[in-house]
N, C-alpha and C. Protein backbone atom coordinates (compact mmCIF):
# COMPACT_ATOMS: atom_id res chain seq x y z
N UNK A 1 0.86 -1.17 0.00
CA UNK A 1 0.00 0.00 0.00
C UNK A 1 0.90 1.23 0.00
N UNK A 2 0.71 2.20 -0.82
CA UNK A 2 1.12 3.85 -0.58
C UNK A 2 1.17 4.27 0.04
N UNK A 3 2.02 5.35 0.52
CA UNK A 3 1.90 6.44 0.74
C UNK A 3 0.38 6.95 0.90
N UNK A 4 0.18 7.54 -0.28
CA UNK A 4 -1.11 8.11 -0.53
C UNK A 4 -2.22 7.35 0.41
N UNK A 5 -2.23 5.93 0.01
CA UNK A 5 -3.28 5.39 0.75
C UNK A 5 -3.61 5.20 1.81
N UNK A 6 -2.36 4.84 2.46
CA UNK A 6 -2.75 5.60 4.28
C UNK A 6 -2.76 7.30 4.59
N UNK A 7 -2.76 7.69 3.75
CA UNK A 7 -2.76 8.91 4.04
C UNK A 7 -4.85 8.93 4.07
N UNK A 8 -5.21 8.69 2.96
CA UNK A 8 -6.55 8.88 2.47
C UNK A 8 -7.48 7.45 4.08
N UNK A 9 -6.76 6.21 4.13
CA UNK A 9 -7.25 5.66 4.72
C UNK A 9 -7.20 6.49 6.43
N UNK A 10 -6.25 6.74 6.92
CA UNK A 10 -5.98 7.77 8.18
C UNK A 10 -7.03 8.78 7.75
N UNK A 11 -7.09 9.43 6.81
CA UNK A 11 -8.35 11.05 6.82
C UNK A 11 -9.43 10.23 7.07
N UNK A 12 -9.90 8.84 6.26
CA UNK A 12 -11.08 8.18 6.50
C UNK A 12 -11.32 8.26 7.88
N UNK A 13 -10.49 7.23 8.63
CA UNK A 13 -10.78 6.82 10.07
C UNK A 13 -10.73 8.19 10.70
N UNK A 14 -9.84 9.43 10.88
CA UNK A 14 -10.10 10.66 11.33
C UNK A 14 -11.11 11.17 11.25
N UNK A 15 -11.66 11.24 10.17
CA UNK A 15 -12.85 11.72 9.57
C UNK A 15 -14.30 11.00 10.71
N UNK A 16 -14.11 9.67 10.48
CA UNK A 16 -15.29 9.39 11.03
C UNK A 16 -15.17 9.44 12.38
N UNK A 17 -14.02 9.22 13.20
CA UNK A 17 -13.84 10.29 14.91
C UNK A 17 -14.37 11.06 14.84
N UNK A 18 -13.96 12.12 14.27
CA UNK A 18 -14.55 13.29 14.76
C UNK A 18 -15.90 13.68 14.36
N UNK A 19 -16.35 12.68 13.53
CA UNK A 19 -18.05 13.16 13.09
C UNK A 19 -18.34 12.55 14.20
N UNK A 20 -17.96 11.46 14.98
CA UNK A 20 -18.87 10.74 16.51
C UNK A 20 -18.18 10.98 17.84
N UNK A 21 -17.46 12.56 17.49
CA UNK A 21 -16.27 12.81 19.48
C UNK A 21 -17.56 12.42 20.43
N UNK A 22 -17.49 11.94 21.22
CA UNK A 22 -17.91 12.12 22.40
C UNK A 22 -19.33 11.22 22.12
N UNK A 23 -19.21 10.33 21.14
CA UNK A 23 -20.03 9.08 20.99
C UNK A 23 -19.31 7.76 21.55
N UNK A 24 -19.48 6.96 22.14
CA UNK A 24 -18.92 5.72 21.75
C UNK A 24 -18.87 4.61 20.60
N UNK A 25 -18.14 4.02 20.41
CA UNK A 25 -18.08 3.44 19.04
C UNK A 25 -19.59 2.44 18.97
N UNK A 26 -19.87 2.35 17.50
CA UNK A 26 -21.34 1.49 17.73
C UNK A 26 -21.17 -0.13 17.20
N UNK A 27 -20.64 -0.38 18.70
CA UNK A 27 -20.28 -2.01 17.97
C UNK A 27 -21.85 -3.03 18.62
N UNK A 28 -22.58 -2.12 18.84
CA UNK A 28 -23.98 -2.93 18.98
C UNK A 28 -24.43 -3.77 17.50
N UNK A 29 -25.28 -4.55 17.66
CA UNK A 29 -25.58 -5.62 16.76
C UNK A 29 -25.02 -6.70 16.00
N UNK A 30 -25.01 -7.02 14.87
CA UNK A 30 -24.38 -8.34 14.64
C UNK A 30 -22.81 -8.02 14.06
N UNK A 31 -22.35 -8.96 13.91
CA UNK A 31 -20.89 -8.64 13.83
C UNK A 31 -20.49 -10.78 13.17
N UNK A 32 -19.55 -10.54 12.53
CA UNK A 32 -18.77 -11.96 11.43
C UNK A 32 -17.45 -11.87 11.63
N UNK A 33 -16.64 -13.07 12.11
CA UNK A 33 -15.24 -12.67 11.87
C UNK A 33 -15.00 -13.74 11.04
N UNK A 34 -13.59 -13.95 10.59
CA UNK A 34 -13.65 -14.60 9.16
C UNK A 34 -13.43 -15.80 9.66
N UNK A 35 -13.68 -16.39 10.17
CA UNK A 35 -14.17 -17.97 10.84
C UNK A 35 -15.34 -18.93 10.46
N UNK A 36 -16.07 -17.67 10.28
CA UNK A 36 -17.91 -17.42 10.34
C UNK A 36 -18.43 -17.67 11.53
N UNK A 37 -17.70 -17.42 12.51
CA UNK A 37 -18.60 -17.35 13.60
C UNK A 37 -19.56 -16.05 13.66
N UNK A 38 -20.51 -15.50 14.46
CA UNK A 38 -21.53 -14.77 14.54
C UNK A 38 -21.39 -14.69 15.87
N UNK A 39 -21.35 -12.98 16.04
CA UNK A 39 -21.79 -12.38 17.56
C UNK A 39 -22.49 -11.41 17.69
N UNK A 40 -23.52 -11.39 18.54
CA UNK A 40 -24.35 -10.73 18.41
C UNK A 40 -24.41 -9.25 19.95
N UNK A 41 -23.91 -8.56 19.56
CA UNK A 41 -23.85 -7.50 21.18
C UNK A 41 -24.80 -6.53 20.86
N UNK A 42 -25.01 -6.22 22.41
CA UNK A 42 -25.91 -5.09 23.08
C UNK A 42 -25.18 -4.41 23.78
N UNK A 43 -25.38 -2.76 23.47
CA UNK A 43 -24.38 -1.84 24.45
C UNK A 43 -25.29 -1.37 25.73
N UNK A 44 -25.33 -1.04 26.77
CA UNK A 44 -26.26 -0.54 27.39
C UNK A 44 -25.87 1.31 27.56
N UNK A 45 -26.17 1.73 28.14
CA UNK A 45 -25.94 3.63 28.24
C UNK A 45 -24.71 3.94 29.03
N UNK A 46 -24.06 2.11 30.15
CA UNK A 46 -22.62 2.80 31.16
C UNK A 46 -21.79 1.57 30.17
N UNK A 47 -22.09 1.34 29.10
CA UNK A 47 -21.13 0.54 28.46
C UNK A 47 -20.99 -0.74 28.35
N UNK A 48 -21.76 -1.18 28.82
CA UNK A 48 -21.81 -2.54 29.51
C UNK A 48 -22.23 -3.38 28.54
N UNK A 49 -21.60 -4.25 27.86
CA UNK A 49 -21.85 -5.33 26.30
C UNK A 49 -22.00 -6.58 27.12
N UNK A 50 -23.75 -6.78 26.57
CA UNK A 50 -24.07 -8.25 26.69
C UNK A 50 -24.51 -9.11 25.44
N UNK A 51 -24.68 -9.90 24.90
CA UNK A 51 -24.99 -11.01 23.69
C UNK A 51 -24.35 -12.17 23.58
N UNK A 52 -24.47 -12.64 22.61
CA UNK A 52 -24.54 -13.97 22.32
C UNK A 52 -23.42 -14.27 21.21
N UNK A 53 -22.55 -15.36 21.62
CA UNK A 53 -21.35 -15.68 20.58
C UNK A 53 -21.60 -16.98 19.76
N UNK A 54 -22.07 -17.14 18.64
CA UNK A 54 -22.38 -18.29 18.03
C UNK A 54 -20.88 -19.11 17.10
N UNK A 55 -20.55 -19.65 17.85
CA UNK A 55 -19.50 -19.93 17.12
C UNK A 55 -19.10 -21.10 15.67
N UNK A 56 -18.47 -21.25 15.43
CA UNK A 56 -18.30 -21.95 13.67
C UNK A 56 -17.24 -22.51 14.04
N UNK A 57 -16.63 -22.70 15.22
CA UNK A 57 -15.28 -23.57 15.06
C UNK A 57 -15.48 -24.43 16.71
N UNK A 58 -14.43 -25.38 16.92
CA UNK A 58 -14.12 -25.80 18.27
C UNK A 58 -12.93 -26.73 18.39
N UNK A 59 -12.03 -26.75 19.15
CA UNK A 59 -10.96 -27.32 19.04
C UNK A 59 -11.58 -28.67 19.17
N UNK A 60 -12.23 -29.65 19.96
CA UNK A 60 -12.95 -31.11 19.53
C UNK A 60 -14.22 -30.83 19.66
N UNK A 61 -14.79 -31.91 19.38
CA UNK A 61 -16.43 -31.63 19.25
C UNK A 61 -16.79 -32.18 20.96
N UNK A 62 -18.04 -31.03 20.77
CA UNK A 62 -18.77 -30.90 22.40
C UNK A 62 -18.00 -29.65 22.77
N UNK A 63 -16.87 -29.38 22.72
CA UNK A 63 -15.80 -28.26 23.37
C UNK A 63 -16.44 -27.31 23.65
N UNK A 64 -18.02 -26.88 22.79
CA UNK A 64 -18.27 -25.35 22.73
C UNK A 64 -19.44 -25.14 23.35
N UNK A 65 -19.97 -26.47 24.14
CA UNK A 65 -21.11 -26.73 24.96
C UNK A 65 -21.95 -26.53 23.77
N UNK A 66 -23.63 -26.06 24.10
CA UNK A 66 -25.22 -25.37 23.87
C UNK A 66 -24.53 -24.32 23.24
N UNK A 67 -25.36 -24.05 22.14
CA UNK A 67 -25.14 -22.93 21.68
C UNK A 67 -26.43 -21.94 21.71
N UNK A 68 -26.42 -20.50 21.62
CA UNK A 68 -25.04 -20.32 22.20
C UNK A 68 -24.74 -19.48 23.24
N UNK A 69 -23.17 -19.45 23.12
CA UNK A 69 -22.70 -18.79 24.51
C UNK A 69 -22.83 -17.23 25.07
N UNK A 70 -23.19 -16.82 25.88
CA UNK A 70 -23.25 -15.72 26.51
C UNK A 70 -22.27 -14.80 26.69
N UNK A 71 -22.18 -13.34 26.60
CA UNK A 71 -21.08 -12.52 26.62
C UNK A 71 -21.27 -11.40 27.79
N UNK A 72 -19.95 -11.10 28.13
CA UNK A 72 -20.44 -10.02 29.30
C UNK A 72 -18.80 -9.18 28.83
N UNK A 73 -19.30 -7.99 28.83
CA UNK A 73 -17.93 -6.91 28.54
C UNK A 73 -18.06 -5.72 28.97
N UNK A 74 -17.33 -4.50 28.53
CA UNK A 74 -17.09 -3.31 28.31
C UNK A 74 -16.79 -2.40 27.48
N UNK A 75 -17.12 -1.41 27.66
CA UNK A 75 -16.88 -0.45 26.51
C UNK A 75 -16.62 1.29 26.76
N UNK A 76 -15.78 1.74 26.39
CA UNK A 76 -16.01 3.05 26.84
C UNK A 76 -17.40 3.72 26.24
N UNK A 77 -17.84 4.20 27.26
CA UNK A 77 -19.83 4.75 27.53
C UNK A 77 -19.35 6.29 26.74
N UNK A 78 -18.18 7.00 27.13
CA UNK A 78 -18.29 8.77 26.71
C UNK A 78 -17.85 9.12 25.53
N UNK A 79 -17.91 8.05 24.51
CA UNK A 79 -16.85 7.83 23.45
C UNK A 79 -15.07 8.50 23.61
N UNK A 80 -14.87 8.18 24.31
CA UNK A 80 -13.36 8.97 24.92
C UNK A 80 -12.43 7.90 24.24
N UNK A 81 -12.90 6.63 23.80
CA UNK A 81 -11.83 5.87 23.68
C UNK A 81 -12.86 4.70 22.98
N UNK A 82 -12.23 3.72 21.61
CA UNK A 82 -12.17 3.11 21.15
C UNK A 82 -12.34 1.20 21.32
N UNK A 83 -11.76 1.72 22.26
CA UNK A 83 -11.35 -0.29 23.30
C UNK A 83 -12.49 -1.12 23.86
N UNK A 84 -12.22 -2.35 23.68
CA UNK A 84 -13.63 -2.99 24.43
C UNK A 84 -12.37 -4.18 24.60
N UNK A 85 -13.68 -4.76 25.38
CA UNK A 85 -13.50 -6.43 25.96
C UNK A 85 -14.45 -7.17 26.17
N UNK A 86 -15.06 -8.27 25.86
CA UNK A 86 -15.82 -9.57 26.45
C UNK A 86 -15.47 -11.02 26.03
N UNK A 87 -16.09 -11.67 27.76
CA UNK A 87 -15.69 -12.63 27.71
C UNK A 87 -16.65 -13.65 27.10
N UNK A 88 -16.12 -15.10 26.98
CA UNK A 88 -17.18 -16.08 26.88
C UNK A 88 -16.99 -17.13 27.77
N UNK A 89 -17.95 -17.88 28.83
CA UNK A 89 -17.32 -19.51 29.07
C UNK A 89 -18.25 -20.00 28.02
N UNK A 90 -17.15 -21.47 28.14
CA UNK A 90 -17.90 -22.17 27.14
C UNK A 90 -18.24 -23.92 27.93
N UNK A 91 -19.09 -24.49 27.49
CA UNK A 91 -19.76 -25.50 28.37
C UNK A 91 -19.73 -25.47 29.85
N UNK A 92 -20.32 -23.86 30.55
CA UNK A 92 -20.48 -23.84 31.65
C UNK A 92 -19.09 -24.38 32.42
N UNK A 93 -18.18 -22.96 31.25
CA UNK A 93 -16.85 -22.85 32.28
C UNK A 93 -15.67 -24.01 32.03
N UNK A 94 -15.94 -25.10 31.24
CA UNK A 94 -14.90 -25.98 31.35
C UNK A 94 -13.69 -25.00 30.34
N UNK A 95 -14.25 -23.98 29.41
CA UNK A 95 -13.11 -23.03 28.83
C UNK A 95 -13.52 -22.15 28.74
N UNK A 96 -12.83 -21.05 28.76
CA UNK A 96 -13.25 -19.15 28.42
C UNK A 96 -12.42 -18.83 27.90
N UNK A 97 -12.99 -17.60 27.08
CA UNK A 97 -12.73 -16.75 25.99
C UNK A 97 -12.39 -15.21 26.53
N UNK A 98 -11.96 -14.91 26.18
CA UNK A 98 -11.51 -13.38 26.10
C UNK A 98 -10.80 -12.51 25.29
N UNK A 99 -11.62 -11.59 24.62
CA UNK A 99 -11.38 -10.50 23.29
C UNK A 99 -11.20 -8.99 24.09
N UNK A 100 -10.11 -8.79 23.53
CA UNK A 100 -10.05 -7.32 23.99
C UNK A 100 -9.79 -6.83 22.26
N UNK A 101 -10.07 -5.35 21.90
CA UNK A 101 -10.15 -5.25 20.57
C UNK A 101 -10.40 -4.00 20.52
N UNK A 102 -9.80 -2.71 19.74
CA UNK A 102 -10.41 -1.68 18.94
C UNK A 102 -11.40 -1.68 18.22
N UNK A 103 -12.12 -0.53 18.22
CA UNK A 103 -13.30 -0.34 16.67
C UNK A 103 -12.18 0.35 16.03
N UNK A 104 -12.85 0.21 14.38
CA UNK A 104 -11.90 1.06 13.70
C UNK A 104 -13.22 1.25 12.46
N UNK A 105 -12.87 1.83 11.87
CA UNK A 105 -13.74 2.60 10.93
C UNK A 105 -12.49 2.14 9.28
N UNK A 106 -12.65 1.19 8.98
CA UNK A 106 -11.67 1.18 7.63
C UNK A 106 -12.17 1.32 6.39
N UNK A 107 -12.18 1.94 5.92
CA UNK A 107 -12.42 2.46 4.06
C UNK A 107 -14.04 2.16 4.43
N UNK A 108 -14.42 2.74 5.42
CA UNK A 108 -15.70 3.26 5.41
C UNK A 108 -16.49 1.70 5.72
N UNK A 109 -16.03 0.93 6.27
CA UNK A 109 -16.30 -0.35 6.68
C UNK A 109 -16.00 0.14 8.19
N UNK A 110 -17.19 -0.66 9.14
CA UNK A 110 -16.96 -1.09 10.93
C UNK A 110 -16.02 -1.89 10.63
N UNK A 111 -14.94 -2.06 11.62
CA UNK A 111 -14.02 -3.57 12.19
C UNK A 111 -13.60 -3.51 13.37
N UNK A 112 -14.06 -4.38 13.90
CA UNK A 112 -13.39 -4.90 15.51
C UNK A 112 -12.06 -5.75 15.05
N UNK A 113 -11.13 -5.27 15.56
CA UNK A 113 -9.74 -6.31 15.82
C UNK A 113 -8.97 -6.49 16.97
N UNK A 114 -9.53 -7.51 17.30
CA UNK A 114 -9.22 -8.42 18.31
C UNK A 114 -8.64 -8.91 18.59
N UNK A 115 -7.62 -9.75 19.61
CA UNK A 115 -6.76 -10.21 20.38
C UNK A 115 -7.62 -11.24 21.26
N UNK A 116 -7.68 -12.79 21.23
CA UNK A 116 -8.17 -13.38 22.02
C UNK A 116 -7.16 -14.86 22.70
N UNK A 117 -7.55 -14.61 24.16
CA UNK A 117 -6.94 -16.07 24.60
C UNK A 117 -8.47 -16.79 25.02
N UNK A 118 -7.95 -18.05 25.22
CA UNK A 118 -8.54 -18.91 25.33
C UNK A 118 -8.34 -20.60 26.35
N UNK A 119 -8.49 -19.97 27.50
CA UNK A 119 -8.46 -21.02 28.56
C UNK A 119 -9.01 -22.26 29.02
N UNK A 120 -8.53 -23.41 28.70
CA UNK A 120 -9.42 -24.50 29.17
C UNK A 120 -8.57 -25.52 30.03
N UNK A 121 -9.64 -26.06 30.99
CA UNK A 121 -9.10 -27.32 31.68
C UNK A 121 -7.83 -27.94 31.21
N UNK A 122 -7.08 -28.25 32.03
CA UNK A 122 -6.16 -29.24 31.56
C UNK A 122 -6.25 -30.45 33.00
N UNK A 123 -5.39 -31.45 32.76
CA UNK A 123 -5.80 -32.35 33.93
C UNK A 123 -5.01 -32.11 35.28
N UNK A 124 -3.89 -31.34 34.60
CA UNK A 124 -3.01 -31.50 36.35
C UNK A 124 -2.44 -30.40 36.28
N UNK A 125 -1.63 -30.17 37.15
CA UNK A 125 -0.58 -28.76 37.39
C UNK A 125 0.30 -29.16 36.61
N UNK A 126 0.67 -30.11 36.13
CA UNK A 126 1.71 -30.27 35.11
C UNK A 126 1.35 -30.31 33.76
N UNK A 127 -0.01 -30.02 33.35
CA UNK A 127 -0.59 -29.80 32.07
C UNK A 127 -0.82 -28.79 31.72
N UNK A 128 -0.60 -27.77 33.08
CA UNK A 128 -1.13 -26.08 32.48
C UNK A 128 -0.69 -25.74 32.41
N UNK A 129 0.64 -25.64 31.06
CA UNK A 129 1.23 -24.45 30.28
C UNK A 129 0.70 -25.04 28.86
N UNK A 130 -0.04 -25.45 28.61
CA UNK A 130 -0.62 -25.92 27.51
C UNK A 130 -2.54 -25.84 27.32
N UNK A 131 -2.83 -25.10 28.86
CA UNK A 131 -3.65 -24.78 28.75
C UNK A 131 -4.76 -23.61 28.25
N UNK A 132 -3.75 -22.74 27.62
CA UNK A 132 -3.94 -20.99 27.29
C UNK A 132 -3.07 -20.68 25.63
N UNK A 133 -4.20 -20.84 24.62
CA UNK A 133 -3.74 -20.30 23.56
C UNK A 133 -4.44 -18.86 23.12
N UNK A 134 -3.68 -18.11 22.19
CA UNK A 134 -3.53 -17.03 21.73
C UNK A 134 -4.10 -16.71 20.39
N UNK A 135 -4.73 -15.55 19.96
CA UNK A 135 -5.20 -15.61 18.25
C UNK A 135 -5.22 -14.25 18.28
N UNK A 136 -6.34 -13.92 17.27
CA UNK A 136 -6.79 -12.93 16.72
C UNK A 136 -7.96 -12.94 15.89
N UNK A 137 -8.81 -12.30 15.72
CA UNK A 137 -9.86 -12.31 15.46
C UNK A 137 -10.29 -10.86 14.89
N UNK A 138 -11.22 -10.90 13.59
CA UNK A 138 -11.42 -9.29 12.94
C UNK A 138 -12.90 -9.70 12.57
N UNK A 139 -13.73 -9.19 13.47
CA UNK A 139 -15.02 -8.92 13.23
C UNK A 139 -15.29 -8.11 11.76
N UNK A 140 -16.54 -7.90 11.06
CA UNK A 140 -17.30 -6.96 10.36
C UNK A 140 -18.84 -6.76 10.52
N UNK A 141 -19.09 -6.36 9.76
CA UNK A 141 -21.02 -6.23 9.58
C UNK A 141 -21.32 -6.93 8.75
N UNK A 142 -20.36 -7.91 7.60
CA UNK A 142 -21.05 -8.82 6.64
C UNK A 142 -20.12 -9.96 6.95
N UNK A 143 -20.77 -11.14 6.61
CA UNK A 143 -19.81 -12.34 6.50
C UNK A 143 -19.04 -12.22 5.31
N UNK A 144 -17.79 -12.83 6.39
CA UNK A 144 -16.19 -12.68 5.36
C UNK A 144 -16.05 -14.20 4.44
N UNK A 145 -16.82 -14.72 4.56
CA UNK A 145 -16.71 -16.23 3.86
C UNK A 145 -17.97 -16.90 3.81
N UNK A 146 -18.26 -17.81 2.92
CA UNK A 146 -19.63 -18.89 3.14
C UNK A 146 -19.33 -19.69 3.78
N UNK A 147 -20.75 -20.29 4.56
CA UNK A 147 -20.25 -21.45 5.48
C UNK A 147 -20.84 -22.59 4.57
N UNK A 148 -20.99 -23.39 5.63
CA UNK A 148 -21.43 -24.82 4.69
C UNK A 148 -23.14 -24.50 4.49
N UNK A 149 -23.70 -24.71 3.64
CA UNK A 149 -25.16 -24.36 3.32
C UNK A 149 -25.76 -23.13 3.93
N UNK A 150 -24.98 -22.11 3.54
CA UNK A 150 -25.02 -20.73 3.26
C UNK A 150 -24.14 -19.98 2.18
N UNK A 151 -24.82 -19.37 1.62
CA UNK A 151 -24.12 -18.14 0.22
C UNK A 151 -24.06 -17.32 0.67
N UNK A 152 -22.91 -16.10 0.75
CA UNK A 152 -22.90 -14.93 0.58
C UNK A 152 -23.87 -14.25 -0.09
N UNK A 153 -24.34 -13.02 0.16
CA UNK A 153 -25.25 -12.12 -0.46
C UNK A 153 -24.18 -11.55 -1.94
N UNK A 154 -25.08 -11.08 -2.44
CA UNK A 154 -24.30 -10.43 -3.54
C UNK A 154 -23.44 -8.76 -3.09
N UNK A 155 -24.12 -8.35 -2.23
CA UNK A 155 -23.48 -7.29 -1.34
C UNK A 155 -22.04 -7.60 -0.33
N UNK A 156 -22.13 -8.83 0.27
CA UNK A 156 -21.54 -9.22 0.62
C UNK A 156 -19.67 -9.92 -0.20
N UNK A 157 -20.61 -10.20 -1.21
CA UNK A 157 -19.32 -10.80 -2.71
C UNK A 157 -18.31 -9.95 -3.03
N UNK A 158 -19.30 -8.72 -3.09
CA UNK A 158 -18.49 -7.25 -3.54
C UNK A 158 -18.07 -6.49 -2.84
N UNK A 159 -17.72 -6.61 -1.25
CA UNK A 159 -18.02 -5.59 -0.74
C UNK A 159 -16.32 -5.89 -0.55
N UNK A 160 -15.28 -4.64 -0.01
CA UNK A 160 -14.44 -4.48 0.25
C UNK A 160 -13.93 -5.05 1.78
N UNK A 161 -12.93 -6.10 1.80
CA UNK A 161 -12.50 -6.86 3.66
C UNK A 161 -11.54 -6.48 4.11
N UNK A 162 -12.06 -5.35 5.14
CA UNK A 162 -10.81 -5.15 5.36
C UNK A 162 -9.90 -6.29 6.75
N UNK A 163 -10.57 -7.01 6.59
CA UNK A 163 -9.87 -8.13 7.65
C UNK A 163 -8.92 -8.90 6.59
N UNK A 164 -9.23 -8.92 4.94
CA UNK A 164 -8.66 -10.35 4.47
C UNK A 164 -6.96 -9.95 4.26
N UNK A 165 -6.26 -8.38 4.15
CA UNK A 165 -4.89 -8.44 4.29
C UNK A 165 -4.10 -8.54 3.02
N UNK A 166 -4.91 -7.40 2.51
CA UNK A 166 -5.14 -7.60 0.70
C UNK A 166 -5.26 -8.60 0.80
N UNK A 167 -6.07 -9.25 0.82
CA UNK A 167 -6.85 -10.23 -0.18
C UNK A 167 -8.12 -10.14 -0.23
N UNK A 168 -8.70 -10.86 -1.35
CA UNK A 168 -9.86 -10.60 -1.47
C UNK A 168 -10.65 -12.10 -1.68
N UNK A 169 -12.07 -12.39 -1.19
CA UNK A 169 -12.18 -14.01 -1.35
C UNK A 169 -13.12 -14.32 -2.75
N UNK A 170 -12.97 -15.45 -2.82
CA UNK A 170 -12.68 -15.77 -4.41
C UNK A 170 -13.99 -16.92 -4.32
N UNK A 171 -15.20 -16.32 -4.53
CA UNK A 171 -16.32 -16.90 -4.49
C UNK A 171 -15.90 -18.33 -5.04
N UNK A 172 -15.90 -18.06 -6.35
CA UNK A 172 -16.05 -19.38 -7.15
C UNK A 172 -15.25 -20.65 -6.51
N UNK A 173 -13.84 -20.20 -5.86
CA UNK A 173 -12.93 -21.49 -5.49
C UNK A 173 -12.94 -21.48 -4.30
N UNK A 174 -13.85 -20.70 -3.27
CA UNK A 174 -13.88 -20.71 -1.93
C UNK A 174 -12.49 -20.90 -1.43
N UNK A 175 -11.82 -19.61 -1.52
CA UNK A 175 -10.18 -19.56 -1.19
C UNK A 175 -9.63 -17.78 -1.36
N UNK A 176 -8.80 -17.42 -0.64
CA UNK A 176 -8.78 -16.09 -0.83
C UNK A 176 -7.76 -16.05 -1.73
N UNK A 177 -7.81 -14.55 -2.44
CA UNK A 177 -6.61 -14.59 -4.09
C UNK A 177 -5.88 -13.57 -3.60
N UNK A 178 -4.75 -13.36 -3.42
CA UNK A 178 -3.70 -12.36 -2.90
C UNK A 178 -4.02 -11.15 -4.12
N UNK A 179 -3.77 -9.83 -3.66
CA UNK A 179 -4.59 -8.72 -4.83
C UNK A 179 -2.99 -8.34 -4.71
């Protein structure tokens, strides 16, 4: 990428700060990260994010309990700041989740990008350094991929990701094509 283009992408994200100072970011409603999992948050008026994490993956099966799982977080309420966090357990605690993450406003696209660990049981004190892995995760407002017996919208096909890292995904071969 250019010069130019972070220049124009920085005025973007500037741009839309300061049209919302003293808003908090609006990461209420549904949200896709390129997994295809689905989360669904509610902000309340002191910040307080509750919803539902439907997830599309699990390290073995059963891992992810009933679906689905419940979220409890934060958010800055005075728009002063960007940052959130929520957690998830999953099958009533045998593992939890935790996302801490910016909003960002990219080429006129919402994105949450996230940072998540992920804690589960292990059997002994000599199994838990193998109990806590690490990722990342980039929410949007449209799904970043089809799942299994679901299509993308046609809005969705075309629309610009800014999670994929130049790339862009490649309907026909269900695979992303480096741009």
């Amino acid at each position: 990428m250019g010069n130019s283009s972070r220049k124009t992408n920085a005025l973007t994200s500037q741009t839309h700060l300061d049209s919302r100072k003293g808003q908090p970011p609006n990461i209420g409603g549904k949200w896709y990260n390129e997994l295809g999992s689905e989360v669904e948050l509610t902000v309340d008026t002191e910040g307080i994010i509750t919803g539902d994490y439907y997830t599309a993956v699990e390290s073995k099966p059963g891992a992810k309990g009933s679906q689905p799982a419940h979220i409890i977080g934060h958010v800055s309420h005075n728009g002063a700041h960007d940052t959130f966090g929520f957690n998830v357990l999953w099958k009533n605690g045998a593992s939890t989740t935790s996302w801490a993450g910016e909003y960002k406003d990219c080429n006129e696209e919402p994105v949450l990008f996230t940072t998540w660990l992920l804690t589960s049981e292990t059997d002994s004190c000599l199994d838990n350094w193998m109990s806590t892995r690490i990722g990342k995760d980039c929410f949007t407002r449209f799904r970043q991929r089809p799942l299994p017996g679901k299509e993308l919208t046609e809005e969705e096909r075309s629309r610009h990701n800014p999670c994929a890292g130049g790339e862009s995904w490649n309907y026909r071969n269900q695979h992303y094509d480096k741009k």
